[in-house]
N, C-alpha and C. Protein backbone atom coordinates (compact mmCIF):
# COMPACT_ATOMS: atom_id res chain seq x y z
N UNK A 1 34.36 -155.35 36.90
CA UNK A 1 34.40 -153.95 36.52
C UNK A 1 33.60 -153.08 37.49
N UNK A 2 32.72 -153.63 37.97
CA UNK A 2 31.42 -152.95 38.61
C UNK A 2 32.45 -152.70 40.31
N UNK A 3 33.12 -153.59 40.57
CA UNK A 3 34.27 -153.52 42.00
C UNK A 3 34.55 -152.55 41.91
N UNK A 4 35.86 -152.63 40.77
CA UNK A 4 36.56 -151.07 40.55
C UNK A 4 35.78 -149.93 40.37
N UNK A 5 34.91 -149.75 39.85
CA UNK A 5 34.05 -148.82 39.83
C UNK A 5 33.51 -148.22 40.87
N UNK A 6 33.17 -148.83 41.75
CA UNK A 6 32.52 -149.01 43.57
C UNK A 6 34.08 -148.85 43.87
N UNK A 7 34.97 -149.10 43.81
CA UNK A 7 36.52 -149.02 44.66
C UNK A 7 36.37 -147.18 44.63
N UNK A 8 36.63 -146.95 43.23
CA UNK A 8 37.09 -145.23 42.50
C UNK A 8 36.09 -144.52 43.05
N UNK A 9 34.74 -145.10 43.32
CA UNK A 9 33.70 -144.07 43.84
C UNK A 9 33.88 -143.84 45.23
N UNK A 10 34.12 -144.65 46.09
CA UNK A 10 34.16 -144.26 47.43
C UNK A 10 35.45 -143.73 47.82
N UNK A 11 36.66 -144.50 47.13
CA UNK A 11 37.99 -143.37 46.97
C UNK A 11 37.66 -141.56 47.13
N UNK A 12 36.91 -140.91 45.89
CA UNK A 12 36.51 -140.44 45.50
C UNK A 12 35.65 -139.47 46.18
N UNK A 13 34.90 -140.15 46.54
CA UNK A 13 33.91 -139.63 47.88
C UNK A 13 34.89 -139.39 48.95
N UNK A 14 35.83 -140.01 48.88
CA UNK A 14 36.47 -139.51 50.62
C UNK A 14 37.62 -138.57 50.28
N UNK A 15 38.06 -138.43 48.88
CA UNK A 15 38.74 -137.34 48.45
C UNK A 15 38.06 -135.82 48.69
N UNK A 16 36.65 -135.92 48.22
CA UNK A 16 35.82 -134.79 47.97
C UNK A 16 35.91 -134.43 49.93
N UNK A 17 35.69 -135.01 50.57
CA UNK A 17 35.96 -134.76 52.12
C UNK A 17 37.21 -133.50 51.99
N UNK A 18 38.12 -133.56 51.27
CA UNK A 18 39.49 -132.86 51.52
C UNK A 18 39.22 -131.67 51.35
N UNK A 19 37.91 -131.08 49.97
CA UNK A 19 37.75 -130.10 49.26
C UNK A 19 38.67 -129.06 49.72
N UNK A 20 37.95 -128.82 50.53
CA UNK A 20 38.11 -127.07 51.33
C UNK A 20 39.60 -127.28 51.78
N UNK A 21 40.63 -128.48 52.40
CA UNK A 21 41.49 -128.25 52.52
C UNK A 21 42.62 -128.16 51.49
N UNK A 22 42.35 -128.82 50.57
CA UNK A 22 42.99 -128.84 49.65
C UNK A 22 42.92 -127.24 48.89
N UNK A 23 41.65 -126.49 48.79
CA UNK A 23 41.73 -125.16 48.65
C UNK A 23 42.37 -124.32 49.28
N UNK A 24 42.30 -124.67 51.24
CA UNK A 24 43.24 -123.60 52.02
C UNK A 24 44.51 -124.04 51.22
N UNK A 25 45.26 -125.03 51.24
CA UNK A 25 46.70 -125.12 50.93
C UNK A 25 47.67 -124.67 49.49
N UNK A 26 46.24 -124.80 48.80
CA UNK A 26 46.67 -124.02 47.01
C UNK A 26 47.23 -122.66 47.55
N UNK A 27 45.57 -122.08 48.20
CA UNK A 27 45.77 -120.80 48.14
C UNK A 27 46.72 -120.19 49.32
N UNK A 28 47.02 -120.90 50.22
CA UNK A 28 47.72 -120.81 51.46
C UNK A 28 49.46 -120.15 50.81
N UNK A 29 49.81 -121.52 49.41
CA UNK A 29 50.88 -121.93 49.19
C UNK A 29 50.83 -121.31 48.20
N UNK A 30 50.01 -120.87 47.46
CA UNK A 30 49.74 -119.85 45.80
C UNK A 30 50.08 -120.90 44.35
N UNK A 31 49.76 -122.19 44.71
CA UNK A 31 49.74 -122.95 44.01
C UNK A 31 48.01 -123.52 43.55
N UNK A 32 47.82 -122.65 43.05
CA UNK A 32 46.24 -122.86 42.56
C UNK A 32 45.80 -123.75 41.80
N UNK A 33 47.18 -123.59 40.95
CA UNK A 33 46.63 -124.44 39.37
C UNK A 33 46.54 -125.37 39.88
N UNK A 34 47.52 -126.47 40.54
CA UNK A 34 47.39 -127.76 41.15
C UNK A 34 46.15 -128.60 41.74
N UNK A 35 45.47 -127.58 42.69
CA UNK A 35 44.71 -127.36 43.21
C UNK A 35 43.33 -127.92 42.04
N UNK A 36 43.73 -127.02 40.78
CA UNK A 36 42.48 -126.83 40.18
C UNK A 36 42.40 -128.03 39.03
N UNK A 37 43.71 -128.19 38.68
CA UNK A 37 43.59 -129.72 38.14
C UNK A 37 43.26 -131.21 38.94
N UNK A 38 43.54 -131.02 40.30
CA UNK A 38 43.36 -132.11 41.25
C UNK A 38 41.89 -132.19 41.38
N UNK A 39 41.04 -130.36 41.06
CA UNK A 39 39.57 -130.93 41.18
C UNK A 39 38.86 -131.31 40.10
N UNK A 40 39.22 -130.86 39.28
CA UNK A 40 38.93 -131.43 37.76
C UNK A 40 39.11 -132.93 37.76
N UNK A 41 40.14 -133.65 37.59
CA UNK A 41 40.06 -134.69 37.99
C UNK A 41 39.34 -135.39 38.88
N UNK A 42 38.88 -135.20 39.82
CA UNK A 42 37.92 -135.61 40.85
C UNK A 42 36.27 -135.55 39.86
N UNK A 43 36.15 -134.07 39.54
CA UNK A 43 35.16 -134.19 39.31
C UNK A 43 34.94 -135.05 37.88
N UNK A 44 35.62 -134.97 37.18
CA UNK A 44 35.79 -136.07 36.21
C UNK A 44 35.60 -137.52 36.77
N UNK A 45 36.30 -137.85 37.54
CA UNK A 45 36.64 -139.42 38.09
C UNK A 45 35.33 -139.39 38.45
N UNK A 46 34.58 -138.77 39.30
CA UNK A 46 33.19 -138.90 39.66
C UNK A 46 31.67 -139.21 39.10
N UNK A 47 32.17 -137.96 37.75
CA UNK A 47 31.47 -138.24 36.89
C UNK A 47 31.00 -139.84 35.66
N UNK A 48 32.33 -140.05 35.77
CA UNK A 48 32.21 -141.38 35.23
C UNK A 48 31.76 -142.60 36.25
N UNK A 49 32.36 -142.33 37.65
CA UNK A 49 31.62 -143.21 38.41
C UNK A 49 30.77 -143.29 38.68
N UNK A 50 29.87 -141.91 38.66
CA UNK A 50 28.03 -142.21 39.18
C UNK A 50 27.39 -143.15 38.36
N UNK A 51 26.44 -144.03 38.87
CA UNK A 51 25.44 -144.54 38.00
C UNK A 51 25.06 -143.91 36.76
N UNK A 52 24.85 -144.81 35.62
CA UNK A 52 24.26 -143.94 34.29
C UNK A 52 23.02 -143.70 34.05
N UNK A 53 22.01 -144.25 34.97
CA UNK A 53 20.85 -144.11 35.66
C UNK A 53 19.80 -142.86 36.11
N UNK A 54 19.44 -142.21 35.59
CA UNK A 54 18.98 -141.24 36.32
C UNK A 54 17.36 -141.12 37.07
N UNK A 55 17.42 -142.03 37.36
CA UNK A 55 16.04 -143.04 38.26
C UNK A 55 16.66 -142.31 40.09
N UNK A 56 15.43 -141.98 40.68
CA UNK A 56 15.52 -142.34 41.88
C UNK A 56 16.42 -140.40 42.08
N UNK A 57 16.96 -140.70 42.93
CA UNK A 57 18.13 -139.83 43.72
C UNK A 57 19.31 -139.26 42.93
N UNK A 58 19.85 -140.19 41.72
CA UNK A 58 21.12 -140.06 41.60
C UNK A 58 21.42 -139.36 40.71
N UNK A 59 20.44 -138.43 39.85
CA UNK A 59 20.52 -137.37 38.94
C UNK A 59 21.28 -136.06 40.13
N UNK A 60 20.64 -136.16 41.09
CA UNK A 60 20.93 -135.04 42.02
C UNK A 60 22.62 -134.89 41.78
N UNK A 61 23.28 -136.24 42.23
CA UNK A 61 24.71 -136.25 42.75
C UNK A 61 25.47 -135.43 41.00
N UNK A 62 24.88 -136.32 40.19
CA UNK A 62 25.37 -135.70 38.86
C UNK A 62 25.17 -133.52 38.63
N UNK A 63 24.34 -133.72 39.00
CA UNK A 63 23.69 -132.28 38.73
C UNK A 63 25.26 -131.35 39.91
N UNK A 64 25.27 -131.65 41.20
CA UNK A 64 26.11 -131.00 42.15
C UNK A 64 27.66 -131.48 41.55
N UNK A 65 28.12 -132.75 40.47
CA UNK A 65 29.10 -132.64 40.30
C UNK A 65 29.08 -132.15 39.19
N UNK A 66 28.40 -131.81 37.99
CA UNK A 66 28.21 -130.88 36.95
C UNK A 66 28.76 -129.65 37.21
N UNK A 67 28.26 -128.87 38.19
CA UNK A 67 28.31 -127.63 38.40
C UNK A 67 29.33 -127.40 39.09
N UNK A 68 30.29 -128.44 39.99
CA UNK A 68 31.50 -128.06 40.60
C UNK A 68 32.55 -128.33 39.69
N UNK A 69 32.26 -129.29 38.45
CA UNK A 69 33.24 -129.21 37.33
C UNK A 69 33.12 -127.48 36.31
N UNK A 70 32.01 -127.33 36.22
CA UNK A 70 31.88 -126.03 35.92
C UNK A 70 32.44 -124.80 36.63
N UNK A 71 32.35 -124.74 37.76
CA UNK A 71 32.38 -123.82 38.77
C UNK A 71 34.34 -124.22 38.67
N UNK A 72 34.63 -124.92 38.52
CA UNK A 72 36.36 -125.25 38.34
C UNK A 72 36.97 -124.58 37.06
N UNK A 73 36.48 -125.03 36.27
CA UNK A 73 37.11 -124.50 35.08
C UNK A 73 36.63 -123.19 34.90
N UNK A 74 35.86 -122.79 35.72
CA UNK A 74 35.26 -121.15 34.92
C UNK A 74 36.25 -120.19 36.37
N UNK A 75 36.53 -120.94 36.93
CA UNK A 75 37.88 -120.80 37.93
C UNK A 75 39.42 -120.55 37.30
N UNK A 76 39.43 -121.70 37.04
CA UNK A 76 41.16 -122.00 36.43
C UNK A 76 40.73 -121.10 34.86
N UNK A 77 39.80 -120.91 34.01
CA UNK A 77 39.42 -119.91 33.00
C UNK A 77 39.89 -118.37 32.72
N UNK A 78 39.32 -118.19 34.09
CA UNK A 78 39.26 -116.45 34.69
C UNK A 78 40.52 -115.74 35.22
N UNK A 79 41.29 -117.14 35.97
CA UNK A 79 41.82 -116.89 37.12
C UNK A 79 41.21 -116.16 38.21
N UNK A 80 40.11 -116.44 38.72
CA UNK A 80 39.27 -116.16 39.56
C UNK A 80 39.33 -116.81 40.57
N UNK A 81 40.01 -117.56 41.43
CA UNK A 81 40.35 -119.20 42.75
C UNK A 81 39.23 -118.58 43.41
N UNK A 82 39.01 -117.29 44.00
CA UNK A 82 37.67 -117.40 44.83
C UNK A 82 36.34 -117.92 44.89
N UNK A 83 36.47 -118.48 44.04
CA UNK A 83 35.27 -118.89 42.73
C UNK A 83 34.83 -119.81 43.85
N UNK A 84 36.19 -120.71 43.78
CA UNK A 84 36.33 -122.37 44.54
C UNK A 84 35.60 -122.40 45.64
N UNK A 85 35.73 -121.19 46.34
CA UNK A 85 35.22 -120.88 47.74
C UNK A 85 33.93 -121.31 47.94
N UNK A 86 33.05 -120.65 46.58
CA UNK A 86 31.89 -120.55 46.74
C UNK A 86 30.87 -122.40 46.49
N UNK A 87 32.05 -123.26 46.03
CA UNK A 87 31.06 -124.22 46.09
C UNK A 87 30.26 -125.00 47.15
N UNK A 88 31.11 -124.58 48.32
CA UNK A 88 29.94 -125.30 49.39
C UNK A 88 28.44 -124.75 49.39
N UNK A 89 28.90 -123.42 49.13
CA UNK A 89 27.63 -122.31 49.22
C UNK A 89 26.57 -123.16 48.33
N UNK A 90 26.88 -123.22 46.83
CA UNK A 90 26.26 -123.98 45.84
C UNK A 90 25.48 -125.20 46.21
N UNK A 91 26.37 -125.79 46.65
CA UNK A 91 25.91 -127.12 46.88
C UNK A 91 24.55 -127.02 48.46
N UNK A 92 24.60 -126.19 49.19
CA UNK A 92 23.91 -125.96 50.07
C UNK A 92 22.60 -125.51 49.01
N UNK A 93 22.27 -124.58 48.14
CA UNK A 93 21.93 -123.96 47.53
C UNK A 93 21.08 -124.81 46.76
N UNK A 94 22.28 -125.98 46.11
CA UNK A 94 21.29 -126.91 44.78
C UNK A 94 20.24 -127.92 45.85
N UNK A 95 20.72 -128.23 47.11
CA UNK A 95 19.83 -129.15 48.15
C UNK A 95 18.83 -128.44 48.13
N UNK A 96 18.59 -127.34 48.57
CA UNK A 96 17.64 -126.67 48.96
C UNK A 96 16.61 -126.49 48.31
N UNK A 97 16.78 -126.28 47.15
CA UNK A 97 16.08 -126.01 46.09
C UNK A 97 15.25 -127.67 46.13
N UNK A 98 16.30 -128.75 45.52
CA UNK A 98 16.02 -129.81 45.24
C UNK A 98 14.79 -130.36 46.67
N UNK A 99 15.26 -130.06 47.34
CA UNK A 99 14.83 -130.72 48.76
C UNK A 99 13.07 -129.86 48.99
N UNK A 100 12.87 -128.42 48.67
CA UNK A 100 12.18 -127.78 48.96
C UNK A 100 10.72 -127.99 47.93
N UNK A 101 11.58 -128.20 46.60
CA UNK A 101 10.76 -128.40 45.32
C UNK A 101 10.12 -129.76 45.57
N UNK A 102 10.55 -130.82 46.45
CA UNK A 102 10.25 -132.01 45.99
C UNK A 102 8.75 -132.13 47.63
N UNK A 103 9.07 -130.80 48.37
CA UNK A 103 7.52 -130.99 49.20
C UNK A 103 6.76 -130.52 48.34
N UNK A 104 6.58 -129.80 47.23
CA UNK A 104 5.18 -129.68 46.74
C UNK A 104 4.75 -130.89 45.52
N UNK A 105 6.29 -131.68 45.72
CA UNK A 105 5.23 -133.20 45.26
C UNK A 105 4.92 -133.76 45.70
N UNK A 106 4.24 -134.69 45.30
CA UNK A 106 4.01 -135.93 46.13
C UNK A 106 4.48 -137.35 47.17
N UNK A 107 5.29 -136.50 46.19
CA UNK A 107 6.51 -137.78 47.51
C UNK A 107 7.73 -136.78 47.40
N UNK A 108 7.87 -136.59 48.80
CA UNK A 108 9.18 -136.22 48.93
C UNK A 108 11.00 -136.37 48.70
N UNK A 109 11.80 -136.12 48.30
CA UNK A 109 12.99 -136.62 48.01
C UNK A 109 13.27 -137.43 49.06
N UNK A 110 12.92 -137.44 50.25
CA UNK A 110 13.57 -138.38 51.51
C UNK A 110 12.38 -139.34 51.84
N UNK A 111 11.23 -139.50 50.57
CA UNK A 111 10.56 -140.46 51.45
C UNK A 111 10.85 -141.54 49.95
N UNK A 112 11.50 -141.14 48.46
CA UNK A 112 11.92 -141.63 47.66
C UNK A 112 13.43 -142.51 48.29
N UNK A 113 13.93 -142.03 48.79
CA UNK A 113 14.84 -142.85 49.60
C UNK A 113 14.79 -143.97 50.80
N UNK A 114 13.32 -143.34 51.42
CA UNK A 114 12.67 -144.34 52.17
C UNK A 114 12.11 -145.70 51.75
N UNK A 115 11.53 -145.62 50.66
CA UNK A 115 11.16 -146.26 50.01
C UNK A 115 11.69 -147.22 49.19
N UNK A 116 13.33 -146.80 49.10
CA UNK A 116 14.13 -147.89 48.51
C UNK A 116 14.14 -149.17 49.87
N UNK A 117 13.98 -148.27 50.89
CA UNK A 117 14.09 -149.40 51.93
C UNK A 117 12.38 -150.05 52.54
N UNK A 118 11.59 -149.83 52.43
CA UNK A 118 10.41 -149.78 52.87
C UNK A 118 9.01 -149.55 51.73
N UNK A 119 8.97 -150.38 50.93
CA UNK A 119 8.05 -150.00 50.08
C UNK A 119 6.53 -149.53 50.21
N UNK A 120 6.32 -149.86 51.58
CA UNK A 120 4.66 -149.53 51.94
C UNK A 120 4.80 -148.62 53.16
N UNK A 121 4.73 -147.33 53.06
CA UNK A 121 4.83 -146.72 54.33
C UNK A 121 3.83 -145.97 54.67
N UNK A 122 3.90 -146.55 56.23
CA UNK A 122 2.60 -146.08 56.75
C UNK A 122 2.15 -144.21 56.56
N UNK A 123 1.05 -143.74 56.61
CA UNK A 123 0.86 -142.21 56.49
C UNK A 123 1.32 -141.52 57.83
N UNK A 124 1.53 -141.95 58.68
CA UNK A 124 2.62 -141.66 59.55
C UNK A 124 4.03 -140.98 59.87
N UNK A 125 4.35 -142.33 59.01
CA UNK A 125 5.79 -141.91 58.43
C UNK A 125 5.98 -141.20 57.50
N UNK A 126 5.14 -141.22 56.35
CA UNK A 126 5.50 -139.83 55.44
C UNK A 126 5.07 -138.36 55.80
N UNK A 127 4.44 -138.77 56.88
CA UNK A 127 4.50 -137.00 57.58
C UNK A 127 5.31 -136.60 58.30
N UNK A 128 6.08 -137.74 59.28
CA UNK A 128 7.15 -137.57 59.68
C UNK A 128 8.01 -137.66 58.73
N UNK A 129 8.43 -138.01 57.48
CA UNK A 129 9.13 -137.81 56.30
C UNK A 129 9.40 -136.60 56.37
N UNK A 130 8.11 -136.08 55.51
CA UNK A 130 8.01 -134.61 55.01
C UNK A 130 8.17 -133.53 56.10
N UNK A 131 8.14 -133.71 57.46
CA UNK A 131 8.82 -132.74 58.79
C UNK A 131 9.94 -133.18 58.49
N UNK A 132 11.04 -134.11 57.98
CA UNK A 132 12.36 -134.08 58.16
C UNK A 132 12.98 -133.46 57.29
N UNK A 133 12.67 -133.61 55.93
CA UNK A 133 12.36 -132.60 54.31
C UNK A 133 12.49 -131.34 54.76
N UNK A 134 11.43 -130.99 55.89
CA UNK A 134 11.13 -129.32 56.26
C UNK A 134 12.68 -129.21 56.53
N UNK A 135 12.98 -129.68 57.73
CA UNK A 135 14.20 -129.43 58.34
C UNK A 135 15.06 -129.57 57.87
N UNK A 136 15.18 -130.18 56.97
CA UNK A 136 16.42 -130.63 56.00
C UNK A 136 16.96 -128.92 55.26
N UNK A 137 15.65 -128.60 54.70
CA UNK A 137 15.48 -127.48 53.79
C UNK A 137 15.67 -126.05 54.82
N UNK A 138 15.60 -126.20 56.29
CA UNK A 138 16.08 -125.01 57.04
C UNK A 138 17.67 -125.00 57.03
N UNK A 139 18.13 -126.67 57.73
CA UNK A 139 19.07 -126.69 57.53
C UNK A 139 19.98 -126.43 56.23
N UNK A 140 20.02 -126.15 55.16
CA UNK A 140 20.76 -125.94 54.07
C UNK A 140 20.95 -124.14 53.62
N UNK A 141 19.59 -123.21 54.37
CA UNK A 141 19.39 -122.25 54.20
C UNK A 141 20.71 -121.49 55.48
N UNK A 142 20.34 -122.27 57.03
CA UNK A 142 21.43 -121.98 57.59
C UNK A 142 22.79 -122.29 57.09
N UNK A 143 23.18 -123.32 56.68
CA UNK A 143 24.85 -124.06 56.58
C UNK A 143 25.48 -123.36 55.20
N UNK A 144 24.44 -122.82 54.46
CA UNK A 144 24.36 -122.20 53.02
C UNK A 144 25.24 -120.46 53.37
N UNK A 145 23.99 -120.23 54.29
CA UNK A 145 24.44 -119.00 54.78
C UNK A 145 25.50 -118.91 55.51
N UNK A 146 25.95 -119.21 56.12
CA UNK A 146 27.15 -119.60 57.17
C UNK A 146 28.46 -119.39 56.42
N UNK A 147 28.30 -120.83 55.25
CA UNK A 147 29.20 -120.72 54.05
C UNK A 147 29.18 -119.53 53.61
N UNK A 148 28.34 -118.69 53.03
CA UNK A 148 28.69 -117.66 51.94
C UNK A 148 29.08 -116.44 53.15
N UNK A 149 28.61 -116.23 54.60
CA UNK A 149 29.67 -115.36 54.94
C UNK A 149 31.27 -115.96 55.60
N UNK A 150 31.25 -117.00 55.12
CA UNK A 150 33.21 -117.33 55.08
C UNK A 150 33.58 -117.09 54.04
N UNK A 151 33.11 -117.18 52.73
CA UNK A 151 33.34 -116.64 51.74
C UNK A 151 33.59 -115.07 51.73
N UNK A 152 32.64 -114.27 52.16
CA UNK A 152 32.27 -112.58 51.81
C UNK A 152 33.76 -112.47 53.12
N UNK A 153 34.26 -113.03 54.61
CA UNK A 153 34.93 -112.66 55.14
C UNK A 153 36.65 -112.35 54.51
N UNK A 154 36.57 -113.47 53.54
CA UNK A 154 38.00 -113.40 52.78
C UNK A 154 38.89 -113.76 53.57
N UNK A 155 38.44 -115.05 54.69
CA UNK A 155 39.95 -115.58 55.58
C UNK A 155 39.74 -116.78 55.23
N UNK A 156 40.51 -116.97 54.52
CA UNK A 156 40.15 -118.68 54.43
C UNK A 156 40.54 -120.01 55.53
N UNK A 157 41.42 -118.93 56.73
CA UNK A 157 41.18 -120.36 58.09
C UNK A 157 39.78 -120.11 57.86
N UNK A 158 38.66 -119.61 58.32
CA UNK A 158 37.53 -119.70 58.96
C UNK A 158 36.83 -120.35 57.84
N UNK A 159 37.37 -119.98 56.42
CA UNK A 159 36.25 -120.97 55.58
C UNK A 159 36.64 -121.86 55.85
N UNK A 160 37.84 -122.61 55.72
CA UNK A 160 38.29 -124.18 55.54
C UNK A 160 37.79 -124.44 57.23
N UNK A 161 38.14 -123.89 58.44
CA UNK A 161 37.36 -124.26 59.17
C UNK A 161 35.82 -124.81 59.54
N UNK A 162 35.28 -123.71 58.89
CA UNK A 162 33.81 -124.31 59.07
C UNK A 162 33.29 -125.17 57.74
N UNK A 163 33.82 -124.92 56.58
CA UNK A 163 33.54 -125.95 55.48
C UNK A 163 34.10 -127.12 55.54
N UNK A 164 35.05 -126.91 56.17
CA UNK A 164 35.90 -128.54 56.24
C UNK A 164 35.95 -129.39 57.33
N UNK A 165 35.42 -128.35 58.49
CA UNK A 165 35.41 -129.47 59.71
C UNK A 165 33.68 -129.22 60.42
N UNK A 166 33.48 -127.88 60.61
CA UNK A 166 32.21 -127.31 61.53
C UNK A 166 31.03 -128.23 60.59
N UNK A 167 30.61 -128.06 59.34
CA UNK A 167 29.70 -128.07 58.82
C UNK A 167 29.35 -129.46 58.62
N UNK A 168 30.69 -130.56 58.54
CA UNK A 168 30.26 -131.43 58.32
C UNK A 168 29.75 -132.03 59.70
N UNK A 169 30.42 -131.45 60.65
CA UNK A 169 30.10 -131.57 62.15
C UNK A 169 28.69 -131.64 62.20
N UNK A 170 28.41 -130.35 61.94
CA UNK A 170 26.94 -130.66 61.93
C UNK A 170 25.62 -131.17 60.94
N UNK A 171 26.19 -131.42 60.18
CA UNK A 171 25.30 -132.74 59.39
C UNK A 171 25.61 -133.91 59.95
N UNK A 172 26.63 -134.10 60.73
CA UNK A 172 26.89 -135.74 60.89
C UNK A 172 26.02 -135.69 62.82
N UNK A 173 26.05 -134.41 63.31
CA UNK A 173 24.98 -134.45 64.29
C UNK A 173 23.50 -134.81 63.97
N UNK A 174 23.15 -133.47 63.09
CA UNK A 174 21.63 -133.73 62.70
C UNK A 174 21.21 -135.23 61.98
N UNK A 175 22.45 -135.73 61.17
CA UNK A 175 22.08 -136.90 60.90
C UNK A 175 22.19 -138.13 62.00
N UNK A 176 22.57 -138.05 62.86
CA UNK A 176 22.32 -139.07 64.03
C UNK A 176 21.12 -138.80 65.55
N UNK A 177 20.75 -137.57 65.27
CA UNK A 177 19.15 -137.13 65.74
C UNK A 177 18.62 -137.47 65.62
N UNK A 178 18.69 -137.32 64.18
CA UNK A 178 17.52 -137.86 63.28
C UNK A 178 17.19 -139.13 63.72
N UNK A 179 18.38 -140.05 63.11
CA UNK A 179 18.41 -141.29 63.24
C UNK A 179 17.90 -141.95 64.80
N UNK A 180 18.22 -141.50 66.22
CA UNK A 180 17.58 -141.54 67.29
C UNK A 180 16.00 -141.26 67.22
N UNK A 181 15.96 -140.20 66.45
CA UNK A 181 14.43 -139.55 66.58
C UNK A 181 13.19 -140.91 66.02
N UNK A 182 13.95 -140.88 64.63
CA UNK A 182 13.38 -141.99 63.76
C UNK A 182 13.47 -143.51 64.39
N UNK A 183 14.32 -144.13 65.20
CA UNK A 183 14.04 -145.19 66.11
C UNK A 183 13.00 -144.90 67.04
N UNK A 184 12.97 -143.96 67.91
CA UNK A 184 12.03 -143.66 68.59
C UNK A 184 10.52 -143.59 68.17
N UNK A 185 10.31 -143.45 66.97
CA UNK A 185 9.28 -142.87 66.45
C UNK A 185 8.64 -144.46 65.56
N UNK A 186 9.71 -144.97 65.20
CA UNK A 186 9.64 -146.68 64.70
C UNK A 186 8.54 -147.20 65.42
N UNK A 187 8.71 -146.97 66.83
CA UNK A 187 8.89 -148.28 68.12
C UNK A 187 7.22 -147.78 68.19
């Protein structure tokens, strides 16, 4: 059971990749509703797949698919589809917060993840932690902002452009910086 479960989640996960295109083409094609039941479903399917756990990290993922099941139906509700637009914005939005709140604790959200891998870490590394936290938390303020003026522009090439291809572009940069930086910094 636990397979299938791990099968539907990463399915799932690589569906959520489509988001924004699957939004240009509703609204491209004026087929919304489709659109808005295909995310409902997702966010449903998701919901049941996260861990029931809320230890560690994985309350987060629940919390960002909470609010995009919300942010759907108060969509397909209204008839409001612009709504849809705005969830990258959100989700930039709930990191930030999450990511920003967790430097004035004691352990940071990314050194709680470190730690699944590394249980004793040197004071070193959690300062280099908490500088990546910083940056993490600039980055979401930029990619946040970025998003909400593709939103305020009202073209949705340029949103589905930069939400669907630019943005992940550049998380999948900063996340392999990083990852260089953090070897370097290992050694």
């Amino acid at each position: 059971m636990n397979t299938v479960k791990s099968i539907i989640s990463k399915i799932t996960n690589i569906l959520f990749v489509f988001y924004p295109f699957i939004i240009y083409l509703s609204l491209h094609y004026q087929h919304v509703e489709l659109a808005i039941f295909y995310l409902i479903f997702l966010f449903v399917l998701r919901l049941i797949t996260l861990p029931k756990l809320f230890s560690n990290i994985k309350w987060l993922s629940k919390v960002v698919t909470c609010f995009g099941l919300l942010l759907t139906i108060i969509s397909w509700l209204f008839s409001k589809y612009q709504l849809l637009l705005f969830y990258p914005v959100a989700i930039n939005l709930i990191f930030f917060i999450v990511f920003s709140y967790s430097l004035t604790q004691p352990q940071t959200i990314i050194e709680k993840f470190a730690e699944m891998k590394d249980r004793q870490l040197p004071d070193q590394a959690v300062q280099y932690i908490r500088n990546v936290t910083i940056f993490w938390c600039i980055f979401f303020i930029f990619n946040g902002t970025i998003a909400l003026a593709t939103c305020l522009l009202e073209n949705i090439y340029w949103w589905t452009i930069y939400n669907g291809l630019i943005s992940y572009l550049l998380i999948g940069i900063c996340l392999g910086v990083e990852w260089l930086i953090r070897q370097k910094f290992q050694r």
